[in-house]
Protein backbone atom coordinates (compact mmCIF):
# COMPACT_ATOMS: atom_id res chain seq x y z
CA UNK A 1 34.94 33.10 -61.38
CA UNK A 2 37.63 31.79 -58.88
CA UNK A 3 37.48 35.38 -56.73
CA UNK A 4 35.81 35.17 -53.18
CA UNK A 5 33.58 38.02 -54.77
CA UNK A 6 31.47 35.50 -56.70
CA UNK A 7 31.34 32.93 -54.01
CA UNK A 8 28.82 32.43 -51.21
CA UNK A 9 30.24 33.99 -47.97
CA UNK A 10 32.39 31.77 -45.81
CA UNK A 11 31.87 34.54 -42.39
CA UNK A 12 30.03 36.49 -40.69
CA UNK A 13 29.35 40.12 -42.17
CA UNK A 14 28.61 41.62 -38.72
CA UNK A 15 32.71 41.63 -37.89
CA UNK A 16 33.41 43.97 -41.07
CA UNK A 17 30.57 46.02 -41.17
CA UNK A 18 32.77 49.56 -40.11
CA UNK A 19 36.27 48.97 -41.73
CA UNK A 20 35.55 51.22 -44.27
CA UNK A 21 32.41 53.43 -43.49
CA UNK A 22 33.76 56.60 -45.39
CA UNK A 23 34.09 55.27 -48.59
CA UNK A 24 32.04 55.28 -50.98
CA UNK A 25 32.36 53.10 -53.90
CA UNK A 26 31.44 52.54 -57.43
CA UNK A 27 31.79 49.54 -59.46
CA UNK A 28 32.79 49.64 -63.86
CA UNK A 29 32.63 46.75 -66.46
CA UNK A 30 30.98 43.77 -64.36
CA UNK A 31 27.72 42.25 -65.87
CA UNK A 32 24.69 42.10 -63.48
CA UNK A 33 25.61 39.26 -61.37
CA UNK A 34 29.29 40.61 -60.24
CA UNK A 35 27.92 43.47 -59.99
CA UNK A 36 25.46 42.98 -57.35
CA UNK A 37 27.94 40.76 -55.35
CA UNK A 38 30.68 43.05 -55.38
CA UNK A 39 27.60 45.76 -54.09
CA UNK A 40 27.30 42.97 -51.51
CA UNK A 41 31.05 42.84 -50.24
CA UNK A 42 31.07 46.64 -50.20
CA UNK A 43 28.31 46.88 -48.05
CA UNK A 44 29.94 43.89 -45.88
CA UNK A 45 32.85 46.56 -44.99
CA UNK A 46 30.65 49.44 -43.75
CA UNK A 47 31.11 51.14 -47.02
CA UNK A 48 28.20 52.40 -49.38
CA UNK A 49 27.68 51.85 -52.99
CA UNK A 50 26.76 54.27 -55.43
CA UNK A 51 26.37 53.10 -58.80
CA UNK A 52 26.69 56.73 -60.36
CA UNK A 53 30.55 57.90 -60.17
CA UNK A 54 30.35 61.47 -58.51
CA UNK A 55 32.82 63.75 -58.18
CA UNK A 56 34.01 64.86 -54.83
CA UNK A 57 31.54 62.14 -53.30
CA UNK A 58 33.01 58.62 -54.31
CA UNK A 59 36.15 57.45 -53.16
CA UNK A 60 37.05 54.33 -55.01
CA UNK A 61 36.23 52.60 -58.23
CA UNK A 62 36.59 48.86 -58.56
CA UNK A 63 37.24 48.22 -62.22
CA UNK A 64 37.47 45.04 -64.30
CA UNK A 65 39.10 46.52 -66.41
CA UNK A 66 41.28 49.49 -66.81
CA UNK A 67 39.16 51.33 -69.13
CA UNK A 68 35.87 52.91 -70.20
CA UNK A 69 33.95 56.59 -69.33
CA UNK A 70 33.60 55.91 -65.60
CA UNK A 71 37.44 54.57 -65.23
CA UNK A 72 38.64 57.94 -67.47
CA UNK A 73 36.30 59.89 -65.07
CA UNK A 74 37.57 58.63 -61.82
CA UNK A 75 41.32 59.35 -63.37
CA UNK A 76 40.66 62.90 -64.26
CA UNK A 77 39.13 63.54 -60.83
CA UNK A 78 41.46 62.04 -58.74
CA UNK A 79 39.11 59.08 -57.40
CA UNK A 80 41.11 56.01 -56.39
CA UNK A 81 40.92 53.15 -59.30
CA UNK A 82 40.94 49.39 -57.35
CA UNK A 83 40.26 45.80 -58.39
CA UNK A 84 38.36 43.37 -57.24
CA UNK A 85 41.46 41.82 -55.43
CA UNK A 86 41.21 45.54 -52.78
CA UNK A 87 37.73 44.96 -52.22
CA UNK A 88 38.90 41.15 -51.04
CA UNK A 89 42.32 42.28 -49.31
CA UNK A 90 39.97 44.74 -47.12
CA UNK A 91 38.12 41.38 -45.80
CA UNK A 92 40.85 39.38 -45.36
């Protein structure tokens, strides 16, 4: 894929690490390898990730797509639904 997600890091990770230290993030319709990247590039902004959506404990879900049990979930309990393209925004 073309989005700085999938590609090898062009910075340092120690000047992000606590943009984002409250959130706590969950991921919905990657495969393995996005997945784990994207798990990557959260941790890179001080944020955790969980891969288990839980109510009243994750903030944001990063969805390829908009739909699916976790992307209804996070919709029915208020839980901000992002995209990749968030996740890069917050580095950038």
């Amino acid at each position: 894929a073309d989005s700085m997600a999938f590609r090898p890091f062009p910075f340092q990770i120690s000047h992000y690490k606590t943009m984002a230290e409250k959130f706590m993030i969950c991921t919905t319709g990657f495969d393995t390898e996005e997945r784990e990247n994207l798990e990557l590039l959260i941790r890179l902004i001080g944020a955790t990730y969980n891969p288990v959506l839980k109510h009243r404990a994750t903030t944001h879900l990063i969805c390829k797509r908009p739909e699916g049990a976790k992307y209804e979930k996070a919709i029915e309990c208020d839980i901000r639904v992002v995209t990749v393209q968030w996740l890069e925004e917050c580095i950038n």
